[in-house]
PDB file of N, CA and C in Angstrom:
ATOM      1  N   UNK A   1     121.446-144.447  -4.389  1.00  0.00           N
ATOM      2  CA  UNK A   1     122.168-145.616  -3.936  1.00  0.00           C
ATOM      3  C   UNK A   1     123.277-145.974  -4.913  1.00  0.00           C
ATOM      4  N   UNK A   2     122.703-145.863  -6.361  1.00  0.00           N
ATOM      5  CA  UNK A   2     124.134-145.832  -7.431  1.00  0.00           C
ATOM      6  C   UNK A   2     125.188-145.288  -7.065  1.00  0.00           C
ATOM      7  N   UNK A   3     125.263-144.053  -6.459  1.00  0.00           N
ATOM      8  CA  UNK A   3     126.693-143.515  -6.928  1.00  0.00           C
ATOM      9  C   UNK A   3     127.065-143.458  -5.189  1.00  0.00           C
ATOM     10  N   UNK A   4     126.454-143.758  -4.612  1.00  0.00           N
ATOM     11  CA  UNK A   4     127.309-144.298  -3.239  1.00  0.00           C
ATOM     12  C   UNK A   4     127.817-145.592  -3.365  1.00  0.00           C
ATOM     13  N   UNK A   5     127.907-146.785  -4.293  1.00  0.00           N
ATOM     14  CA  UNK A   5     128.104-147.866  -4.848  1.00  0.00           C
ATOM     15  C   UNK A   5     129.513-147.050  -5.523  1.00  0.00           C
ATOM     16  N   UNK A   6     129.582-146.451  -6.115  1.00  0.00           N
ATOM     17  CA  UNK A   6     130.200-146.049  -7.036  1.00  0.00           C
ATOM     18  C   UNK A   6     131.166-145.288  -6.286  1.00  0.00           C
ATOM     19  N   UNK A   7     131.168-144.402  -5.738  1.00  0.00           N
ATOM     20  CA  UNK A   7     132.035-143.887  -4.629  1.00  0.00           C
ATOM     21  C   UNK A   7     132.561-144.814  -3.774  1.00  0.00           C
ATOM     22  N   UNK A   8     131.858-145.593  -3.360  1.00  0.00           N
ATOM     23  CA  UNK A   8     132.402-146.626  -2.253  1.00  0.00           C
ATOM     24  C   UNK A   8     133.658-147.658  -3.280  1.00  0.00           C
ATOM     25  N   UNK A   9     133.357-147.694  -4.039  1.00  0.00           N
ATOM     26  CA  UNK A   9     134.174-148.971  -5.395  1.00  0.00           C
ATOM     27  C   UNK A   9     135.577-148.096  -5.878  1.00  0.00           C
ATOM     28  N   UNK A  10     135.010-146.826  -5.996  1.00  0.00           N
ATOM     29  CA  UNK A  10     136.402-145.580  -6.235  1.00  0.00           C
ATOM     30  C   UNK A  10     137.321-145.737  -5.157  1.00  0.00           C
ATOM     31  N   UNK A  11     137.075-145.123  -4.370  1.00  0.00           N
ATOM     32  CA  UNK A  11     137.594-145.517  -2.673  1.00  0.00           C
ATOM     33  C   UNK A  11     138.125-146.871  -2.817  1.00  0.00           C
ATOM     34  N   UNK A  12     137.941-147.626  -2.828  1.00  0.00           N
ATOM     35  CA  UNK A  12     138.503-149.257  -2.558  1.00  0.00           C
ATOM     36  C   UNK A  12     139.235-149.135  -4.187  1.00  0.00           C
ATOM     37  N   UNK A  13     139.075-148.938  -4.900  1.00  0.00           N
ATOM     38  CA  UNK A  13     140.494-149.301  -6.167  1.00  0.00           C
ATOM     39  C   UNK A  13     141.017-148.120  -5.733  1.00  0.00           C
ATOM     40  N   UNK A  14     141.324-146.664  -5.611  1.00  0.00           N
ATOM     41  CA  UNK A  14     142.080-146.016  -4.999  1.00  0.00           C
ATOM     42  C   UNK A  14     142.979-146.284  -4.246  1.00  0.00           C
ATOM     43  N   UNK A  15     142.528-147.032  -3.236  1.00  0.00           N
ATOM     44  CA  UNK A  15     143.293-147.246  -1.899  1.00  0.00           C
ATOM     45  C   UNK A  15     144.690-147.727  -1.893  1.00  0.00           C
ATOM     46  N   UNK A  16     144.830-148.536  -3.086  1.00  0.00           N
ATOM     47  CA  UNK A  16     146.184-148.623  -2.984  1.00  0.00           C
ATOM     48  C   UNK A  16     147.298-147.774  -3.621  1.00  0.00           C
ATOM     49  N   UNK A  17     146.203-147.311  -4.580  1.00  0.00           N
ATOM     50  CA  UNK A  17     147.327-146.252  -5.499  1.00  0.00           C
ATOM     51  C   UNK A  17     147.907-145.180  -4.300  1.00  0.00           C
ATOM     52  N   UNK A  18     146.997-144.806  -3.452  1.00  0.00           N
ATOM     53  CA  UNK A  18     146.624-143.337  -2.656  1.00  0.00           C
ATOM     54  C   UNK A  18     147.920-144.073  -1.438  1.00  0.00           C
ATOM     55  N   UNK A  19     147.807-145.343  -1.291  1.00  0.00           N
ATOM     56  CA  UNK A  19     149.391-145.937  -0.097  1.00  0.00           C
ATOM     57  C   UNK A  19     150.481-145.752  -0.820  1.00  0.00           C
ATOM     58  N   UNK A  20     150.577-145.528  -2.132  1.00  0.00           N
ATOM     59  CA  UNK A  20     152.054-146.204  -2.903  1.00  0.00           C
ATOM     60  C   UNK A  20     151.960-144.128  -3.665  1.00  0.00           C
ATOM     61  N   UNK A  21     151.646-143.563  -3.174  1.00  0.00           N
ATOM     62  CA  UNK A  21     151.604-141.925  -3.833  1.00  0.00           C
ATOM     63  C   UNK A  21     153.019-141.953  -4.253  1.00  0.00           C
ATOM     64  N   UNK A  22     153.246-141.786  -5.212  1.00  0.00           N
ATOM     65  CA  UNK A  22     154.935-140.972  -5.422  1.00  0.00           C
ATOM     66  C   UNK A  22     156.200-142.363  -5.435  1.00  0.00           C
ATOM     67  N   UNK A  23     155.496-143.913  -5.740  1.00  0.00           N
ATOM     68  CA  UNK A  23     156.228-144.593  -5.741  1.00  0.00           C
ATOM     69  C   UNK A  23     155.897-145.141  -6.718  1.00  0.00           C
ATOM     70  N   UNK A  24     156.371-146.380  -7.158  1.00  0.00           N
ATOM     71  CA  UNK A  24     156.294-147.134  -8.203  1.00  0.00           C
ATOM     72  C   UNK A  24     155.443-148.396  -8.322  1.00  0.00           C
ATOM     73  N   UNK A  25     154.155-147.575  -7.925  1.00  0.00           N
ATOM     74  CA  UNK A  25     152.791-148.221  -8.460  1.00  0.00           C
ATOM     75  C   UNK A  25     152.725-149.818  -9.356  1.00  0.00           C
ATOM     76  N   UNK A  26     153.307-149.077 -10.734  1.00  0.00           N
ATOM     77  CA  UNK A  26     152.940-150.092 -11.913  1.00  0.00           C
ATOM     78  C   UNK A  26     153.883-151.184 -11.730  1.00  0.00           C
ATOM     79  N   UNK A  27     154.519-151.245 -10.907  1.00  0.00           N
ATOM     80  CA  UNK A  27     155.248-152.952 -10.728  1.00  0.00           C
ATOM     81  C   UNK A  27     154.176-153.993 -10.066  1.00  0.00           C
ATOM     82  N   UNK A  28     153.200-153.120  -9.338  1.00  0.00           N
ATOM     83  CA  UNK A  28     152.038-154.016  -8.567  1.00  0.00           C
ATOM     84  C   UNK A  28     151.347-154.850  -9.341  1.00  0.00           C
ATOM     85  N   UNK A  29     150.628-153.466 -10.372  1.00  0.00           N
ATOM     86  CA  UNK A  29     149.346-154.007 -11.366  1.00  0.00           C
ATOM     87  C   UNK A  29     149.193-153.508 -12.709  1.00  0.00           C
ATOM     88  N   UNK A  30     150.272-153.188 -12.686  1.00  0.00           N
ATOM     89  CA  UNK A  30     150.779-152.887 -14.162  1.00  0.00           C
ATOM     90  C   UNK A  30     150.421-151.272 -14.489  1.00  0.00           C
ATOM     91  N   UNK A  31     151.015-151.183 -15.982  1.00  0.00           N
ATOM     92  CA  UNK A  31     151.148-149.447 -16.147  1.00  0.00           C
ATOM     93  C   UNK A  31     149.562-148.621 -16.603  1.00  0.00           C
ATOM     94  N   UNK A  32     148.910-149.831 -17.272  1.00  0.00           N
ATOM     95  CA  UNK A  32     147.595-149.385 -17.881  1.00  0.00           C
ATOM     96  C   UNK A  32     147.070-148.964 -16.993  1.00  0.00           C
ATOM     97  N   UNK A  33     146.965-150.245 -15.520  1.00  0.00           N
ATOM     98  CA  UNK A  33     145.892-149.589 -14.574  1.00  0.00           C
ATOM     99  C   UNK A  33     146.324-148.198 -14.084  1.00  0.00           C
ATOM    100  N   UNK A  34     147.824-148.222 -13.952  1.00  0.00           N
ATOM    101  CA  UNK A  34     148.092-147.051 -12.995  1.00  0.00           C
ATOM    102  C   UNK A  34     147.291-145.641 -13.517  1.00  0.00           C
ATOM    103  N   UNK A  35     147.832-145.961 -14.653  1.00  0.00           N
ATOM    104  CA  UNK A  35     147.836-144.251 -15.787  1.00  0.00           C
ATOM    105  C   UNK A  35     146.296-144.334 -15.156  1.00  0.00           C
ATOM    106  N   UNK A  36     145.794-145.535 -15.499  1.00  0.00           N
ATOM    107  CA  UNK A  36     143.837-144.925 -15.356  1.00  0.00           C
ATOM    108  C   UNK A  36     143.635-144.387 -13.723  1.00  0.00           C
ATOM    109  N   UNK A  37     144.225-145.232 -12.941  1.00  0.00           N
ATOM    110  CA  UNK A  37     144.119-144.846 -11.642  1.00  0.00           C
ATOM    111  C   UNK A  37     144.542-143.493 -11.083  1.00  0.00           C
ATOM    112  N   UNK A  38     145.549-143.453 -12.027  1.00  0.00           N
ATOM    113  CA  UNK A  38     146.648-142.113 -11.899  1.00  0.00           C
ATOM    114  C   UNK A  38     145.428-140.359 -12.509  1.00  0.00           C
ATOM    115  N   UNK A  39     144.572-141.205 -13.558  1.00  0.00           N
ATOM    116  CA  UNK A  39     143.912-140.186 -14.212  1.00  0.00           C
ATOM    117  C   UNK A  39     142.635-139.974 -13.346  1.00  0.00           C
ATOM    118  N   UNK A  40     141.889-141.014 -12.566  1.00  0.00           N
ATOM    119  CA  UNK A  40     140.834-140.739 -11.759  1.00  0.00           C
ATOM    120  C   UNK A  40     141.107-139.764 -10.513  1.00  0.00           C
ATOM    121  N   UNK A  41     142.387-140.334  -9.905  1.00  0.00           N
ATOM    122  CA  UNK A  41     142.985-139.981  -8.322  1.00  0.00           C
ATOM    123  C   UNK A  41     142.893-138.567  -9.278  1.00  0.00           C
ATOM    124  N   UNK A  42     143.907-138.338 -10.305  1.00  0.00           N
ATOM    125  CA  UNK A  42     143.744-136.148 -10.580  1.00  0.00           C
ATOM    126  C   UNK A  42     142.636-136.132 -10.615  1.00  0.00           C
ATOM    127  N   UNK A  43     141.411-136.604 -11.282  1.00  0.00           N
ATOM    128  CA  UNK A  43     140.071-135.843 -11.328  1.00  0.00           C
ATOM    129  C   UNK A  43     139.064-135.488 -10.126  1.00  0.00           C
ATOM    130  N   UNK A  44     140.053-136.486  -9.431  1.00  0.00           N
ATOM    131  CA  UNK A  44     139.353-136.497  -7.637  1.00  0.00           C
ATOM    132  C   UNK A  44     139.919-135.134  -7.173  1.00  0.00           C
ATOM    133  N   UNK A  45     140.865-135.039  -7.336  1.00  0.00           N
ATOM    134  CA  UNK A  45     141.795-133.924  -6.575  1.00  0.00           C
ATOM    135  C   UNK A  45     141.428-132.793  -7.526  1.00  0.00           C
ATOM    136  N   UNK A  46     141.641-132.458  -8.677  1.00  0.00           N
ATOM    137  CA  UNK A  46     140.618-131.477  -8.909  1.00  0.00           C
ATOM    138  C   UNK A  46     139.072-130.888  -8.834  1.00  0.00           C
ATOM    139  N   UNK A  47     138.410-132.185  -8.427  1.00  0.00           N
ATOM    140  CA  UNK A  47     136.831-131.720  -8.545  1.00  0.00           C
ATOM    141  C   UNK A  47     137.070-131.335  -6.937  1.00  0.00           C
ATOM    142  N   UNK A  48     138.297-131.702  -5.876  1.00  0.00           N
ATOM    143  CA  UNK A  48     138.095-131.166  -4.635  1.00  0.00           C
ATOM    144  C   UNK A  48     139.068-130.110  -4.136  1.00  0.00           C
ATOM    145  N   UNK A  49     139.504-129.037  -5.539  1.00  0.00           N
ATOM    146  CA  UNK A  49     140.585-128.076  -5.321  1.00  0.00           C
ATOM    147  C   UNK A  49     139.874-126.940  -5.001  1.00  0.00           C
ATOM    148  N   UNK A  50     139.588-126.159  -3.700  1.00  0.00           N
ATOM    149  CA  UNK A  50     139.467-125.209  -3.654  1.00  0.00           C
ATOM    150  C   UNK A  50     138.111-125.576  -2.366  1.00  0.00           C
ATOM    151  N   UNK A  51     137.946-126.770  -2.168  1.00  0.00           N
ATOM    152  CA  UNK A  51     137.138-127.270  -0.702  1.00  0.00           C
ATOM    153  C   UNK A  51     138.085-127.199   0.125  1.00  0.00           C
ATOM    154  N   UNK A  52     138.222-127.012   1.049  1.00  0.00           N
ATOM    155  CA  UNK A  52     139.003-127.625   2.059  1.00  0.00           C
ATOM    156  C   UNK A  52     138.537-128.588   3.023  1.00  0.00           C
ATOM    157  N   UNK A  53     137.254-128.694   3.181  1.00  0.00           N
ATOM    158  CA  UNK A  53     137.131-130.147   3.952  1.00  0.00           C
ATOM    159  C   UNK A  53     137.309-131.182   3.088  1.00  0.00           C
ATOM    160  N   UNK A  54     136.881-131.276   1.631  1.00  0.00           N
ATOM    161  CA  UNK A  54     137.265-132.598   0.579  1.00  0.00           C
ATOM    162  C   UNK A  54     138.629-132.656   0.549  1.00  0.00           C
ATOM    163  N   UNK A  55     139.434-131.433   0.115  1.00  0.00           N
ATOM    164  CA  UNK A  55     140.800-131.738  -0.033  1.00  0.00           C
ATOM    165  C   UNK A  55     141.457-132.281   1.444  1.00  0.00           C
ATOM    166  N   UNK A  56     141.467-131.870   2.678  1.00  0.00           N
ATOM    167  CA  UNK A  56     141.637-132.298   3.941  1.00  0.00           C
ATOM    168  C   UNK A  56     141.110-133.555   4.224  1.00  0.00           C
ATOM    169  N   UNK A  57     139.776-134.107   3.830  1.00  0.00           N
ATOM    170  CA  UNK A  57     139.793-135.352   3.968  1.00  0.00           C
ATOM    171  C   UNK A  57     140.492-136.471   2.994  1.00  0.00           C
ATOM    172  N   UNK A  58     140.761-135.643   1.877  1.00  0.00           N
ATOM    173  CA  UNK A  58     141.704-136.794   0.699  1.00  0.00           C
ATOM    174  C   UNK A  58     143.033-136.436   1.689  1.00  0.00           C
ATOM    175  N   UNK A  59     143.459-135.673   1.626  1.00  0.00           N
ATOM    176  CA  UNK A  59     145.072-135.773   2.672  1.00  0.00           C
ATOM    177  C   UNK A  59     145.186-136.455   3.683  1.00  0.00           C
ATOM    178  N   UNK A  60     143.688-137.048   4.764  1.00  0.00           N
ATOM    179  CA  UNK A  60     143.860-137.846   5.554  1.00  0.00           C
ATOM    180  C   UNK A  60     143.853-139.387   4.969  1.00  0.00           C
ATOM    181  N   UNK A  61     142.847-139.784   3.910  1.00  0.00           N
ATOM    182  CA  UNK A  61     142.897-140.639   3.634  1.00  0.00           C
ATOM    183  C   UNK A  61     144.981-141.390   2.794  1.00  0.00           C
ATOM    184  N   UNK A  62     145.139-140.261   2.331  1.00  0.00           N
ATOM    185  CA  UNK A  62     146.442-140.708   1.819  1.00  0.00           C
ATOM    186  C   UNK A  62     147.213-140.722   2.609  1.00  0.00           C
ATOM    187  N   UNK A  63     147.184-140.298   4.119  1.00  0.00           N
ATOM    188  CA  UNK A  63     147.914-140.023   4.870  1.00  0.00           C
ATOM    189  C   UNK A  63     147.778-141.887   5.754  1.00  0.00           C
ATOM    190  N   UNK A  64     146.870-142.069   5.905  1.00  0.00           N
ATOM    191  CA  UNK A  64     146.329-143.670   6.052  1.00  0.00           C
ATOM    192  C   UNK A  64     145.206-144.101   5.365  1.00  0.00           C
ATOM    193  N   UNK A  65     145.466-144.548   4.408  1.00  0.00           N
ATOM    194  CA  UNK A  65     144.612-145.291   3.628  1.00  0.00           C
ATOM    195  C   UNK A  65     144.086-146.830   3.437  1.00  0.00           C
ATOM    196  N   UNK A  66     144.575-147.155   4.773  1.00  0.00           N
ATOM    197  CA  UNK A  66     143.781-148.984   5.280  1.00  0.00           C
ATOM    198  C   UNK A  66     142.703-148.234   6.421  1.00  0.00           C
ATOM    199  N   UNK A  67     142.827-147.124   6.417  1.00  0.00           N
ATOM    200  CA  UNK A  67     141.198-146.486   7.368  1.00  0.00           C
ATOM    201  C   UNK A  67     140.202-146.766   6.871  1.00  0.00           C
ATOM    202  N   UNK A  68     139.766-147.697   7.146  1.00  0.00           N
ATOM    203  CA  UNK A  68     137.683-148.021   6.462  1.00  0.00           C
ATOM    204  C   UNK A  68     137.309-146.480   6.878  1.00  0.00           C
ATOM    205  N   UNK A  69     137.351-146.114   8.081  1.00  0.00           N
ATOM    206  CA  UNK A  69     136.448-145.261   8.579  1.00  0.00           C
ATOM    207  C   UNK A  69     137.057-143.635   7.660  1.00  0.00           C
ATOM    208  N   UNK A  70     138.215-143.348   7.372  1.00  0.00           N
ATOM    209  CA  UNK A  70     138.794-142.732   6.586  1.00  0.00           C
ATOM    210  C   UNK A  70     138.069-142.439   4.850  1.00  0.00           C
ATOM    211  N   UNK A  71     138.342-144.067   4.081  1.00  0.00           N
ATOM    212  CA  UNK A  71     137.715-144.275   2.988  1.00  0.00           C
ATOM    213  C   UNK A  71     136.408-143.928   3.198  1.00  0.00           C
ATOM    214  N   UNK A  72     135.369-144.066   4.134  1.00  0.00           N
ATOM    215  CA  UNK A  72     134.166-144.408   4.546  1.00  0.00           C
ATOM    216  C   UNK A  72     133.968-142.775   4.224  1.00  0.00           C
ATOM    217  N   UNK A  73     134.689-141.479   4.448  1.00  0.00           N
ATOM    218  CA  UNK A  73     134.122-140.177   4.698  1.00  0.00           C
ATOM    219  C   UNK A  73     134.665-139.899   3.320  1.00  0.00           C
ATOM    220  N   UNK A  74     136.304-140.083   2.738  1.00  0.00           N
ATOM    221  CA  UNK A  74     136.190-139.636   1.592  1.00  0.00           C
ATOM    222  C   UNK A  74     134.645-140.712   0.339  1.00  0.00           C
ATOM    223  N   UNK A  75     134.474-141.382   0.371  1.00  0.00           N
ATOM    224  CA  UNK A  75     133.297-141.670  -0.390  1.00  0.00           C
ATOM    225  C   UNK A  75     132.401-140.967   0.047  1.00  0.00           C
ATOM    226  N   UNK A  76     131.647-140.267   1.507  1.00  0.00           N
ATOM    227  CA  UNK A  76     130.299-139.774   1.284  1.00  0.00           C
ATOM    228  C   UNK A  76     131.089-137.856   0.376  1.00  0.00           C
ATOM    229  N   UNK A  77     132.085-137.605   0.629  1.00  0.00           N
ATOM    230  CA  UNK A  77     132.408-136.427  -0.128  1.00  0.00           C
ATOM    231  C   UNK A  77     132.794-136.490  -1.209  1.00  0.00           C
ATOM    232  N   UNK A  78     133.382-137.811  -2.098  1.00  0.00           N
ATOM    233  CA  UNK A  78     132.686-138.407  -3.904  1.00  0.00           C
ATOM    234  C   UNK A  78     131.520-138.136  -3.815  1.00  0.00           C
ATOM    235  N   UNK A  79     130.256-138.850  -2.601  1.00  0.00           N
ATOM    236  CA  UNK A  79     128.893-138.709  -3.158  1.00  0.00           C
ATOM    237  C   UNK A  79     128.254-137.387  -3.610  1.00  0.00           C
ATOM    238  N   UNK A  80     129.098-136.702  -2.618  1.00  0.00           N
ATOM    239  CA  UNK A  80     128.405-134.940  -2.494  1.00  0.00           C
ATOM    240  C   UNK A  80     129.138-134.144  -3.754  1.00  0.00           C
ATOM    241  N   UNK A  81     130.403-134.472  -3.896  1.00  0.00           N
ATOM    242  CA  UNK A  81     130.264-133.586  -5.362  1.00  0.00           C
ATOM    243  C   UNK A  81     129.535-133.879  -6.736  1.00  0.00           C
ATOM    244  N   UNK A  82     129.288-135.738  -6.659  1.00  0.00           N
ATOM    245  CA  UNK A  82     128.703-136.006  -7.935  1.00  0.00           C
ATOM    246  C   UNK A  82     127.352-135.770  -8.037  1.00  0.00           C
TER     247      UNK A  82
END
């Protein structure tokens, strides 16, 4: 139940970094959070390089990322790699 808590909490602070990809983030919430946000979102995308359903579901989620039901699948595939 921890780390579906924990996945689910990733997913929701993600979510906005993952709308603003390739823009200028740190005017929102400043540069500290980004870099950290900036450093989780790579560790996501590497622990899912070479899946293609994880990496395909992170491309949908960034593709719309106000999807509950979106966030909802990339967290159970956080749960499954951790």
């Amino acid at each position: 139940m921890v780390i579906e808590t924990v996945a689910a909490g990733a997913i929701a602070f993600l979510s906005p970094y993952l709308a603003e990809a390739g823009k200028s983030f740190a005017k929102k919430v400043g540069e500290g959070v980004e870099e950290k946000t900036a450093a989780i979102y790579q560790s996501i995308k590497k622990k899912f390089a070479g899946d293609t359903d994880a990496e395909r579901t992170l491309a949908l989620v960034e593709a719309k990322p106000e999807s509950d039901a979106r966030r909802s699948s990339l967290a159970e595939v956080l749960v499954d790699k951790m």
